[in-house]
PDB file of N, CA and C in Angstrom:
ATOM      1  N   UNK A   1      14.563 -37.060  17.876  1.00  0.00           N
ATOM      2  CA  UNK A   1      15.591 -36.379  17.146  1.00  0.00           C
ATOM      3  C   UNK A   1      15.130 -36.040  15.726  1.00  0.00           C
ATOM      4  N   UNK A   2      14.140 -36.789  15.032  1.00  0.00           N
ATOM      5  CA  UNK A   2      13.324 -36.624  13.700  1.00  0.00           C
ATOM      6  C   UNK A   2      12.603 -35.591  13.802  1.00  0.00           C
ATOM      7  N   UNK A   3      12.175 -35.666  14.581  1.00  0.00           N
ATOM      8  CA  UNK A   3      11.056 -34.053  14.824  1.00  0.00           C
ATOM      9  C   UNK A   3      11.903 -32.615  14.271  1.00  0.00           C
ATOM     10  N   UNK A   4      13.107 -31.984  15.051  1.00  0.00           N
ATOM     11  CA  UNK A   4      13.564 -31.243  14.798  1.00  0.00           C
ATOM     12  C   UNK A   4      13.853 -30.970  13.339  1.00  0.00           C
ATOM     13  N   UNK A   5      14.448 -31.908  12.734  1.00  0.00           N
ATOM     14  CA  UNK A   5      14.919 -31.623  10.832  1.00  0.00           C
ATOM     15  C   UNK A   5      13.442 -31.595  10.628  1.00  0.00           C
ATOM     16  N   UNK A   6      12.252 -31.957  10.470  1.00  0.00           N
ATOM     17  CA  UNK A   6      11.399 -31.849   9.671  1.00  0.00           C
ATOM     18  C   UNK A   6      10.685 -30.412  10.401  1.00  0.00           C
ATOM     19  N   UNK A   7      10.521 -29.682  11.356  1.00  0.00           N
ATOM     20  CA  UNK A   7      10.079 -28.902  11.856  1.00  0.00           C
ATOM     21  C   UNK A   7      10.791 -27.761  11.182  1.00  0.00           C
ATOM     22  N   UNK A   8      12.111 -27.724  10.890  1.00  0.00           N
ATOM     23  CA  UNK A   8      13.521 -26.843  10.073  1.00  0.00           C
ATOM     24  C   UNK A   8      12.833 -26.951   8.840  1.00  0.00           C
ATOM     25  N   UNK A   9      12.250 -27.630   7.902  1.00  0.00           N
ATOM     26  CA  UNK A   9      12.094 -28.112   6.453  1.00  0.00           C
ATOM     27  C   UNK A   9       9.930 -26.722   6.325  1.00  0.00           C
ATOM     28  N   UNK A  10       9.590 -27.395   7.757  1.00  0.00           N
ATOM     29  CA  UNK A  10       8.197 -26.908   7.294  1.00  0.00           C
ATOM     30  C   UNK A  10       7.871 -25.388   7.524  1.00  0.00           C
ATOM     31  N   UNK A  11       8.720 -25.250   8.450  1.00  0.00           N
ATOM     32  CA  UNK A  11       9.015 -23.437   8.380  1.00  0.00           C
ATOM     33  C   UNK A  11       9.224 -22.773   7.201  1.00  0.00           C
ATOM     34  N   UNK A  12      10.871 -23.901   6.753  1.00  0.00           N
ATOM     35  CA  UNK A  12      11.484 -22.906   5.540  1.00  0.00           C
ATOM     36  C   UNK A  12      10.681 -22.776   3.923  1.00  0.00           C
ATOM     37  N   UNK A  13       9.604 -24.201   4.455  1.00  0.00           N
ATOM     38  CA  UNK A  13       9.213 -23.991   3.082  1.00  0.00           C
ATOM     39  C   UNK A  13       7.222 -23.065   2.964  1.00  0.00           C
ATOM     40  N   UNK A  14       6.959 -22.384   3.857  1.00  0.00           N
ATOM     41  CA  UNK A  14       5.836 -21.306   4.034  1.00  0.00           C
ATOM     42  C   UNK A  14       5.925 -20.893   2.841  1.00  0.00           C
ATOM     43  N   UNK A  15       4.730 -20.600   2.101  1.00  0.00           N
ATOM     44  CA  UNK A  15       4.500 -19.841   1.268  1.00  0.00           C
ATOM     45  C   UNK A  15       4.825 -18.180   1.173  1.00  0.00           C
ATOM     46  N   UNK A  16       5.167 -17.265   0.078  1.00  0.00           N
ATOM     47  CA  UNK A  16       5.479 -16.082   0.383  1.00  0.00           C
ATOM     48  C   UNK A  16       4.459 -15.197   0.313  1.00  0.00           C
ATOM     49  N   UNK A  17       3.790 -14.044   0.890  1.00  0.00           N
ATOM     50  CA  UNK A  17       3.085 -13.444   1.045  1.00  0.00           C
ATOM     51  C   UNK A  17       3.082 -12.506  -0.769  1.00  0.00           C
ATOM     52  N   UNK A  18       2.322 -12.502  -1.424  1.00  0.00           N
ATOM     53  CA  UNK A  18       2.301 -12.234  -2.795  1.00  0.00           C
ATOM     54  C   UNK A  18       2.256 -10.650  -2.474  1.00  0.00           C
ATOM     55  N   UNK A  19       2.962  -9.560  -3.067  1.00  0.00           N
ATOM     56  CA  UNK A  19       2.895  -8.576  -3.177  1.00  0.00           C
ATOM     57  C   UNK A  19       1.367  -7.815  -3.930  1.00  0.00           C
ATOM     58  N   UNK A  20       1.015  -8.662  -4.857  1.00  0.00           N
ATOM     59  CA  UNK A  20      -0.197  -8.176  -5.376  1.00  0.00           C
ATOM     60  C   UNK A  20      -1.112  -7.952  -4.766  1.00  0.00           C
ATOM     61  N   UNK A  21      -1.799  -8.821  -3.674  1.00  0.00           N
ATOM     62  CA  UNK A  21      -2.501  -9.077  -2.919  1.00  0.00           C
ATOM     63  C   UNK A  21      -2.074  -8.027  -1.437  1.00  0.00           C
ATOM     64  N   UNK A  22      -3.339  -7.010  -1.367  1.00  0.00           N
ATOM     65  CA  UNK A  22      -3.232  -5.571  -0.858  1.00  0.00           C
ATOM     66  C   UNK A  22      -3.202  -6.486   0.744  1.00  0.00           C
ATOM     67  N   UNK A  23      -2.480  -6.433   1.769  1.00  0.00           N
ATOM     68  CA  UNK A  23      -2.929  -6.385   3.090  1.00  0.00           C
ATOM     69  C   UNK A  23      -3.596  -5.025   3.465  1.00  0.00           C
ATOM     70  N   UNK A  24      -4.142  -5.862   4.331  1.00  0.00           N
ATOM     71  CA  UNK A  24      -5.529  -4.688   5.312  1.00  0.00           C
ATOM     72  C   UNK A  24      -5.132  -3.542   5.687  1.00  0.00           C
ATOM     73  N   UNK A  25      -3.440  -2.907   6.260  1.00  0.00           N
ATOM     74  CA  UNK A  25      -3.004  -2.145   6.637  1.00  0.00           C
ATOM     75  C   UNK A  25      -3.246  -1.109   5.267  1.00  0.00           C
ATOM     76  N   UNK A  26      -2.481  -1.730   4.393  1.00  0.00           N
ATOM     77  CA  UNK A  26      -2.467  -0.970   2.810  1.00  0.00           C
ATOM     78  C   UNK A  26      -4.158  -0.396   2.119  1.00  0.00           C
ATOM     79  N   UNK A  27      -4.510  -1.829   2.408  1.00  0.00           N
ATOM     80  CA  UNK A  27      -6.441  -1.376   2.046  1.00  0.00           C
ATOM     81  C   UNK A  27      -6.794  -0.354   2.817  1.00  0.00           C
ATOM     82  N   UNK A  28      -6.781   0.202   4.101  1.00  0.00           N
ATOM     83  CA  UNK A  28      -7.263   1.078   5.455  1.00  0.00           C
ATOM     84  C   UNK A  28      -6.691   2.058   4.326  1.00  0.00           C
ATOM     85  N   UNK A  29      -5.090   2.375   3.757  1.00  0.00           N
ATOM     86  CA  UNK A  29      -4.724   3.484   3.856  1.00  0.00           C
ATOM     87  C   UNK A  29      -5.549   3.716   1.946  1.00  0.00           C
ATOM     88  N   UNK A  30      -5.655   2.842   1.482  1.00  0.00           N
ATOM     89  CA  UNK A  30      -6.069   3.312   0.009  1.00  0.00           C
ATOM     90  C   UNK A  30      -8.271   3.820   0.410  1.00  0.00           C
ATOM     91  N   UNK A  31      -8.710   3.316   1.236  1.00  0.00           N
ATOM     92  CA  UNK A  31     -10.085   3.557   1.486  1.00  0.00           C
ATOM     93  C   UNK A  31      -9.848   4.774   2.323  1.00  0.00           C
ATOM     94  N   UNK A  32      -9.327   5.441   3.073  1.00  0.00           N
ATOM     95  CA  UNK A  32      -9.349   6.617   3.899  1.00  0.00           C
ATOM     96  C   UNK A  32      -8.959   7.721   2.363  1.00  0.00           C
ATOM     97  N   UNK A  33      -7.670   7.051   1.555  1.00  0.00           N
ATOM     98  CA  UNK A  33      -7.444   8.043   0.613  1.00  0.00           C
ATOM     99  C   UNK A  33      -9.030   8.519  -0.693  1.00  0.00           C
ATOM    100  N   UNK A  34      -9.700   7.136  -0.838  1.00  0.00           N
ATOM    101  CA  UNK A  34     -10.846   7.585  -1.591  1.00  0.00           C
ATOM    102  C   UNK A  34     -11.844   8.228  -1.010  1.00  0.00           C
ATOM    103  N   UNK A  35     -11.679   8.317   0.519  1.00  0.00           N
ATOM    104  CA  UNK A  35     -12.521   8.542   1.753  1.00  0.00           C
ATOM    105  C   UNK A  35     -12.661  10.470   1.601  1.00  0.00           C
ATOM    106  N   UNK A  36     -11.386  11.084   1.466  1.00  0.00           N
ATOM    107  CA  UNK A  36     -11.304  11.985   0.888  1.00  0.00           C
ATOM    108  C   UNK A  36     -10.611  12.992   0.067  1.00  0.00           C
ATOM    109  N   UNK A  37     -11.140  12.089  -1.525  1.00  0.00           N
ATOM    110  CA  UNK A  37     -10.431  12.454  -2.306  1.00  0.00           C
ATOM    111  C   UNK A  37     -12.063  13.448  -2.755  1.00  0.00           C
ATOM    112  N   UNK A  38     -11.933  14.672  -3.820  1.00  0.00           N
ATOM    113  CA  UNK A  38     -13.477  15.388  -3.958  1.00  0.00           C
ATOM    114  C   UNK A  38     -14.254  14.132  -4.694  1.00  0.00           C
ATOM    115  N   UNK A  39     -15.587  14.387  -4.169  1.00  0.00           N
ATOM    116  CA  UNK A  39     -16.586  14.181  -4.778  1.00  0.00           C
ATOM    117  C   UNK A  39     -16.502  14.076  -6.166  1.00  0.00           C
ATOM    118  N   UNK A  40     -16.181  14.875  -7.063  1.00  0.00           N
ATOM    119  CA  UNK A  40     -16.495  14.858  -8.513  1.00  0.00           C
ATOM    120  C   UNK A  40     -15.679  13.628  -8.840  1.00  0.00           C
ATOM    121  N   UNK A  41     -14.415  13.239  -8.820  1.00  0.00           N
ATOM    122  CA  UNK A  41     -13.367  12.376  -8.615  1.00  0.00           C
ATOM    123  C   UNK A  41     -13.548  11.409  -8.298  1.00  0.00           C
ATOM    124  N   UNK A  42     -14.893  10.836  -7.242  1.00  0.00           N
ATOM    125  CA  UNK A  42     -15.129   9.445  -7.127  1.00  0.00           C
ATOM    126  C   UNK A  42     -16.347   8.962  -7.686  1.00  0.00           C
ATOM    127  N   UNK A  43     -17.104   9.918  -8.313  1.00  0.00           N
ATOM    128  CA  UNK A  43     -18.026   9.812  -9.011  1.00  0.00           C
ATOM    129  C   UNK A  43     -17.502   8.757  -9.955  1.00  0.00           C
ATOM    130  N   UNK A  44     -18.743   7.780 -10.129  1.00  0.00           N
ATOM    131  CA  UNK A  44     -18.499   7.007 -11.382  1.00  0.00           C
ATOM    132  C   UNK A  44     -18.128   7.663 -12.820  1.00  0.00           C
ATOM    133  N   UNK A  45     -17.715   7.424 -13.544  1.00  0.00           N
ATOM    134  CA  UNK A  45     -17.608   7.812 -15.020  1.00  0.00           C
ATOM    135  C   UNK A  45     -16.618   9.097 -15.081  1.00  0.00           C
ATOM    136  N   UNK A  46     -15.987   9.734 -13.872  1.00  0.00           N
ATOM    137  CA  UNK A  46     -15.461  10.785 -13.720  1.00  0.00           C
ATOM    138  C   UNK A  46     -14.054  11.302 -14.541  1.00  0.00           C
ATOM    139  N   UNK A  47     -13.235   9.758 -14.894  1.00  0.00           N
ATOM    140  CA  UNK A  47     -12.220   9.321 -15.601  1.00  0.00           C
ATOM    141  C   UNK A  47     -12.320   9.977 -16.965  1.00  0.00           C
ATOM    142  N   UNK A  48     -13.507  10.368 -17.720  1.00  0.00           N
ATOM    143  CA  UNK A  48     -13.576  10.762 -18.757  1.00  0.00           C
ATOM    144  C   UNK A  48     -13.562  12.077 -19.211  1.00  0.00           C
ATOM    145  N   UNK A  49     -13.599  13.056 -17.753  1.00  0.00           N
ATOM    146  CA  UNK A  49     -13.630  14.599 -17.367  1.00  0.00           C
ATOM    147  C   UNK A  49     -12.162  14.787 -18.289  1.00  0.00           C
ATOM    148  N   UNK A  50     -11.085  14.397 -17.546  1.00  0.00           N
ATOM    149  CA  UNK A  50      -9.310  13.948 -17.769  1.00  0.00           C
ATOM    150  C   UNK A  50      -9.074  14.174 -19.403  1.00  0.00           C
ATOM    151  N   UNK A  51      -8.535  15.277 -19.713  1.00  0.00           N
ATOM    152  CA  UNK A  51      -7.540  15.699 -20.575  1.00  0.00           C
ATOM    153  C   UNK A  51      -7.014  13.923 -21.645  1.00  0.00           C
ATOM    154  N   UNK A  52      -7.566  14.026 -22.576  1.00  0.00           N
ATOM    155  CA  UNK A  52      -6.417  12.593 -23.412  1.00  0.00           C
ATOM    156  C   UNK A  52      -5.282  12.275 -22.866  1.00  0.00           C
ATOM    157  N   UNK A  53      -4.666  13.697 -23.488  1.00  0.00           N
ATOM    158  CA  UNK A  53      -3.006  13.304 -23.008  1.00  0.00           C
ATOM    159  C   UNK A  53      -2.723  12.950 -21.414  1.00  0.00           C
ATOM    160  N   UNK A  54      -3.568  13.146 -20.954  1.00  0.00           N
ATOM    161  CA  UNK A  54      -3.222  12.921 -19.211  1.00  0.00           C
ATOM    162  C   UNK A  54      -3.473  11.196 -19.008  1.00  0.00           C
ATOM    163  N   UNK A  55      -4.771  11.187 -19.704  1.00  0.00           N
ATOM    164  CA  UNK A  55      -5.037   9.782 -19.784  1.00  0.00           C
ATOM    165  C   UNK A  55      -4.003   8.556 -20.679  1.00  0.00           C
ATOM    166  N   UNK A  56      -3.496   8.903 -21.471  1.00  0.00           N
ATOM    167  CA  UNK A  56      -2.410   8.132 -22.629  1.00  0.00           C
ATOM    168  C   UNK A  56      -1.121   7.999 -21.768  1.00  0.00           C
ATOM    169  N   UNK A  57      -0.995   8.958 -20.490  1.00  0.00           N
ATOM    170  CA  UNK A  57       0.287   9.094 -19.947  1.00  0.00           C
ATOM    171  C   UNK A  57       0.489   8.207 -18.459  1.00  0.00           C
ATOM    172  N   UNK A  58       1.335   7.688 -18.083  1.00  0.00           N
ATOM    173  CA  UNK A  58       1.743   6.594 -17.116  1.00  0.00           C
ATOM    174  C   UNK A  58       2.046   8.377 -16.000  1.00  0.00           C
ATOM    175  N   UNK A  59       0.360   8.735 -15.474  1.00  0.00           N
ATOM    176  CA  UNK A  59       0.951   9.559 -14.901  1.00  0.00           C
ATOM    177  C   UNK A  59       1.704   9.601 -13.434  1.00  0.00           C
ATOM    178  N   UNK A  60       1.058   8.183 -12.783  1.00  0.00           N
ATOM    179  CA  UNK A  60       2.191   8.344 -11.268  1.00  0.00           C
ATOM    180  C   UNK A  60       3.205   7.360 -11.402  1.00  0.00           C
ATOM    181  N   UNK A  61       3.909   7.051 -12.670  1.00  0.00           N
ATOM    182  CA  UNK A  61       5.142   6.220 -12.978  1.00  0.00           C
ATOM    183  C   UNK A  61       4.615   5.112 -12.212  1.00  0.00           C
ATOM    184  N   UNK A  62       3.929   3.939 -12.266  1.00  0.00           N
ATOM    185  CA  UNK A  62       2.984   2.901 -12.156  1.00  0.00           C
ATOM    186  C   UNK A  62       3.891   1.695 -12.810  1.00  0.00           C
ATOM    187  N   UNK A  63       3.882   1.845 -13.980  1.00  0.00           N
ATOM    188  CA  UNK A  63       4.240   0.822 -15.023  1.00  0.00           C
ATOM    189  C   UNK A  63       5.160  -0.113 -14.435  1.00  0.00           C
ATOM    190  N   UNK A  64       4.785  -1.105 -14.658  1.00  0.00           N
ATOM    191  CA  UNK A  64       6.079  -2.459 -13.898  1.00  0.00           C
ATOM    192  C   UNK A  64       5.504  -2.432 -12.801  1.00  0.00           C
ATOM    193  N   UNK A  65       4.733  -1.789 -11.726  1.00  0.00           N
ATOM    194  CA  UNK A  65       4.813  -2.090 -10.425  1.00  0.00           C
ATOM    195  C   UNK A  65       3.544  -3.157  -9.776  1.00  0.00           C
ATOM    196  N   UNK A  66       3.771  -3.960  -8.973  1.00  0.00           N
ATOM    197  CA  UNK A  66       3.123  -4.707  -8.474  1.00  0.00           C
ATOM    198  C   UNK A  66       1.438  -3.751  -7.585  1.00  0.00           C
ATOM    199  N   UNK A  67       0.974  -4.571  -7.514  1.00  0.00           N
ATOM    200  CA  UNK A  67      -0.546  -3.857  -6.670  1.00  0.00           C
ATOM    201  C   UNK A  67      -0.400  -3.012  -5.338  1.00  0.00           C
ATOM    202  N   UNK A  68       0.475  -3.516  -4.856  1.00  0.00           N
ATOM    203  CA  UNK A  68       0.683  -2.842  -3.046  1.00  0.00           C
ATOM    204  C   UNK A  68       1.629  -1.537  -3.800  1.00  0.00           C
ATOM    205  N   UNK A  69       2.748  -1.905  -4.511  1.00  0.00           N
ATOM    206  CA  UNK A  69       3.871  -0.735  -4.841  1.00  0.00           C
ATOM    207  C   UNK A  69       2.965   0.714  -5.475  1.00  0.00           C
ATOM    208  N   UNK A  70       1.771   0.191  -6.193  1.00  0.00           N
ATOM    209  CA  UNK A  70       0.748   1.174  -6.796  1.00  0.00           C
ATOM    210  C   UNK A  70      -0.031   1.715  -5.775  1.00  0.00           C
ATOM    211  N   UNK A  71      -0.369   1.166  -4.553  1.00  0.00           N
ATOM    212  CA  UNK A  71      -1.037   1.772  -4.185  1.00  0.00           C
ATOM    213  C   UNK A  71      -0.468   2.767  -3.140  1.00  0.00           C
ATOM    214  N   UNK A  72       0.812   2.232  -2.881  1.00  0.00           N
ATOM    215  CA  UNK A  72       1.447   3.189  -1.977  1.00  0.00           C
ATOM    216  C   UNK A  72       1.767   4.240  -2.371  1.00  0.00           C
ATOM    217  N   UNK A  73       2.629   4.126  -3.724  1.00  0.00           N
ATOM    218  CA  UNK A  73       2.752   5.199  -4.898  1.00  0.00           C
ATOM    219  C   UNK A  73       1.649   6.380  -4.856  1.00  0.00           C
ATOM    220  N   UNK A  74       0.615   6.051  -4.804  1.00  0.00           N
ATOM    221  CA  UNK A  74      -0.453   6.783  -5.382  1.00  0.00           C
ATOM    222  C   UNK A  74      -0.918   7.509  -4.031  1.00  0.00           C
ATOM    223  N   UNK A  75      -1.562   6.632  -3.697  1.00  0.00           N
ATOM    224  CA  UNK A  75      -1.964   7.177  -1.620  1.00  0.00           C
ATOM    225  C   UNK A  75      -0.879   8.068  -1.530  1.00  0.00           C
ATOM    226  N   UNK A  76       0.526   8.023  -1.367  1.00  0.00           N
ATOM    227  CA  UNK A  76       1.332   8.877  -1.074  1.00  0.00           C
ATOM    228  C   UNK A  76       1.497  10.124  -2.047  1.00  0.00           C
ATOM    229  N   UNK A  77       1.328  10.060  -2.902  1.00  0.00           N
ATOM    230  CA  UNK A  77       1.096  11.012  -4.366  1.00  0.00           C
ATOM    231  C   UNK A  77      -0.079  12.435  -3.981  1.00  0.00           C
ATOM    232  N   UNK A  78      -1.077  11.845  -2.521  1.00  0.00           N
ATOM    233  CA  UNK A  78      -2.117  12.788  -2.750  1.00  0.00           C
ATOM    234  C   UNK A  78      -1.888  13.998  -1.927  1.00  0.00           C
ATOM    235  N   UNK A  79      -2.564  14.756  -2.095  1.00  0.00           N
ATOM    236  CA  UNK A  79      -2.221  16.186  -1.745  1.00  0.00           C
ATOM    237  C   UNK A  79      -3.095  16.794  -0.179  1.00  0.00           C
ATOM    238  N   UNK A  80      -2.717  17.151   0.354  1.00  0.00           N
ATOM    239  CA  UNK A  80      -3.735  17.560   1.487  1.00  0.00           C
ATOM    240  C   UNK A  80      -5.043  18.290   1.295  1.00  0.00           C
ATOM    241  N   UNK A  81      -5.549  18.212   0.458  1.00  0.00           N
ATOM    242  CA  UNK A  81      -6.486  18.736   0.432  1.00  0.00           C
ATOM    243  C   UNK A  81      -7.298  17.598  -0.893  1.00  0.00           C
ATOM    244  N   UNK A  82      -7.050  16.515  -0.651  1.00  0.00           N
ATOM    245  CA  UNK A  82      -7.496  15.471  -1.012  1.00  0.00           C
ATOM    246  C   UNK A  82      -7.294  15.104  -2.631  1.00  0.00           C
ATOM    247  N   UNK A  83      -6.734  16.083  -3.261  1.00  0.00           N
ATOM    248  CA  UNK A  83      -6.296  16.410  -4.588  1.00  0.00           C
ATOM    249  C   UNK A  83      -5.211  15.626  -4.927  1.00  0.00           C
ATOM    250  N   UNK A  84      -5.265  14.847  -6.665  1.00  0.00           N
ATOM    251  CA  UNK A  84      -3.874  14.595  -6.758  1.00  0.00           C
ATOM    252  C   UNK A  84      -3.978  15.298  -8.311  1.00  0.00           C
ATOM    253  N   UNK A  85      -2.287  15.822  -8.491  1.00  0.00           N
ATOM    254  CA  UNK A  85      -2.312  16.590  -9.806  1.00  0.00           C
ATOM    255  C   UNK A  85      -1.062  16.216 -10.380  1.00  0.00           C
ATOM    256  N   UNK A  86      -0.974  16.440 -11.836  1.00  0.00           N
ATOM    257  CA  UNK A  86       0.100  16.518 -12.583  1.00  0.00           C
ATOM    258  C   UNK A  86      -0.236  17.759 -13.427  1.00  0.00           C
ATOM    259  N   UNK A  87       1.251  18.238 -12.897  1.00  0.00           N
ATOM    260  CA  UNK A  87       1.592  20.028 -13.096  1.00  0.00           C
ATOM    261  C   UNK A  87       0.161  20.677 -12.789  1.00  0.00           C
ATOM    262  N   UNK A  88      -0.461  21.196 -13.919  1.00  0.00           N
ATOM    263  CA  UNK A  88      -1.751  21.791 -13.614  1.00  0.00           C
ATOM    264  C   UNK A  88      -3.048  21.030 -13.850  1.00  0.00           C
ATOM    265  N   UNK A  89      -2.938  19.908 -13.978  1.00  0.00           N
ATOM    266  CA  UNK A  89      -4.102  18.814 -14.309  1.00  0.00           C
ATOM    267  C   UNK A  89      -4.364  18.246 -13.035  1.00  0.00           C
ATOM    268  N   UNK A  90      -6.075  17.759 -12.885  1.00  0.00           N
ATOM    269  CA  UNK A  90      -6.279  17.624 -11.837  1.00  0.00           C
ATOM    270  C   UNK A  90      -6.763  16.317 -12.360  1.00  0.00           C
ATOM    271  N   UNK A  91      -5.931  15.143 -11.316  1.00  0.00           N
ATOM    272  CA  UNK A  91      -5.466  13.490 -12.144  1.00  0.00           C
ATOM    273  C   UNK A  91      -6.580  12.760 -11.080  1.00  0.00           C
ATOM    274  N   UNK A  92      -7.449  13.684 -10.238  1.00  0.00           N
ATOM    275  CA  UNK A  92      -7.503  12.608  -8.790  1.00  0.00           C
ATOM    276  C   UNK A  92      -8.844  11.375  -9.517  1.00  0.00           C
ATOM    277  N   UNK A  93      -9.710  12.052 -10.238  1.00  0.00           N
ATOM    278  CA  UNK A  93     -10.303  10.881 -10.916  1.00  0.00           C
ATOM    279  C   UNK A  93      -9.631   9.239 -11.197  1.00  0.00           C
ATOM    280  N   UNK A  94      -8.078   9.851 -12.377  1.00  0.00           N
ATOM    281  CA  UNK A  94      -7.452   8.854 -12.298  1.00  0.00           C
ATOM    282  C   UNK A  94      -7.248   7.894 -11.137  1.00  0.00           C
ATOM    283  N   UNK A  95      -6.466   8.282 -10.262  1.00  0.00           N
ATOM    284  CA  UNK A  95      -5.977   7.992  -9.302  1.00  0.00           C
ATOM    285  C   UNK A  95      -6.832   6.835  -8.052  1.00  0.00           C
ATOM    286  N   UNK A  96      -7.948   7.217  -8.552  1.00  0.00           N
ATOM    287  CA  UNK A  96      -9.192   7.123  -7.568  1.00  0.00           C
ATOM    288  C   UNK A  96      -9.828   6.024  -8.331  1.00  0.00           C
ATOM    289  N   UNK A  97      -9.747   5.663  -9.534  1.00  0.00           N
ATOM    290  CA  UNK A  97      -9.830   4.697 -10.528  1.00  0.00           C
ATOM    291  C   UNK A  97      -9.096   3.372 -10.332  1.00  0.00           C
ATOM    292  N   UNK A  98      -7.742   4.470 -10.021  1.00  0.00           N
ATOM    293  CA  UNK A  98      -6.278   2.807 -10.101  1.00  0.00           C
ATOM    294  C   UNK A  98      -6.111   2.842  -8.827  1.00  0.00           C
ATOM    295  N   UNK A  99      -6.963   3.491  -7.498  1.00  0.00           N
ATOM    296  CA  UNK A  99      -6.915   2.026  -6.445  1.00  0.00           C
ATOM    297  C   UNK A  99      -7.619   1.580  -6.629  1.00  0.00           C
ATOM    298  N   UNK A 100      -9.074   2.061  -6.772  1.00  0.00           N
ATOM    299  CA  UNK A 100     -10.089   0.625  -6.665  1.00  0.00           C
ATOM    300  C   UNK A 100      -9.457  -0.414  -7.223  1.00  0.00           C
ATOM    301  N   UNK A 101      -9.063  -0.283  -8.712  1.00  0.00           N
ATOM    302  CA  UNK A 101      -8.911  -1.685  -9.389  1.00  0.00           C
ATOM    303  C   UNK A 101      -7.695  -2.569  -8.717  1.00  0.00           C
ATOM    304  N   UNK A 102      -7.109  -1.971  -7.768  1.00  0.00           N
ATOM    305  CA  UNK A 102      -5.938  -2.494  -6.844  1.00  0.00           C
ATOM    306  C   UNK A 102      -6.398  -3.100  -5.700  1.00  0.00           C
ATOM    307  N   UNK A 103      -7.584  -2.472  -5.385  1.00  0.00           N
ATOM    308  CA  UNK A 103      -7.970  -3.309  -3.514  1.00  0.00           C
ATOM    309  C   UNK A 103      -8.836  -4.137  -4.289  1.00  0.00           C
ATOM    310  N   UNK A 104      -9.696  -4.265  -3.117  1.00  0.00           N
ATOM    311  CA  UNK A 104     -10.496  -5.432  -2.991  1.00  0.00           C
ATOM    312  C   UNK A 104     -11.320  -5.515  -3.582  1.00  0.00           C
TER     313      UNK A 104
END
């Protein structure tokens, strides 16, 4: 009859899966997105091509959000033709910057 209450206790107390920490499903979809985002864009040092003001600016509304919420944000942000932009600026450098530093 002891078994049952403590079996109730070791379930409820599992650790919670941390939002920061990208699962594999989320990683697949942020590596297919750098997979093809252009060339110039995943180039190292490419971040510095980017307009100031583009760079000074919270451009895919990011701020506050946990690692998985950023990367979904962003992956979903990109454009079919592997491009991501704000208005006429072409951000995908950015973008291509703030997943890496999000996965693995």
């Amino acid at each position: 009859m002891l078994k049952f209450p403590l079996l109730a206790i070791a379930i409820s107390i599992q650790p919670l899966v941390s939002e920061d920490v990208i699962e594999p499903s989320v990683q697949n979809e942020i590596d297919h997105a750098i997979s093809i985002a252009p060339a110039e864009a995943v180039a190292d040092g490419a971040v510095t091509n980017v307009p100031a003001a583009v760079l000074s600016s919270d451009v895919f509304g990011t701020n506050g959000l946990n690692a998985t919420q950023i990367a979904i944000r962003i992956v979903s942000a990109q454009g079919p033709d592997g491009r991501w932009s704000s208005g006429t600026n072409d951000v995908s450098a950015i973008a291509v910057d703030i997943l890496r530093s999000v996965s693995w």
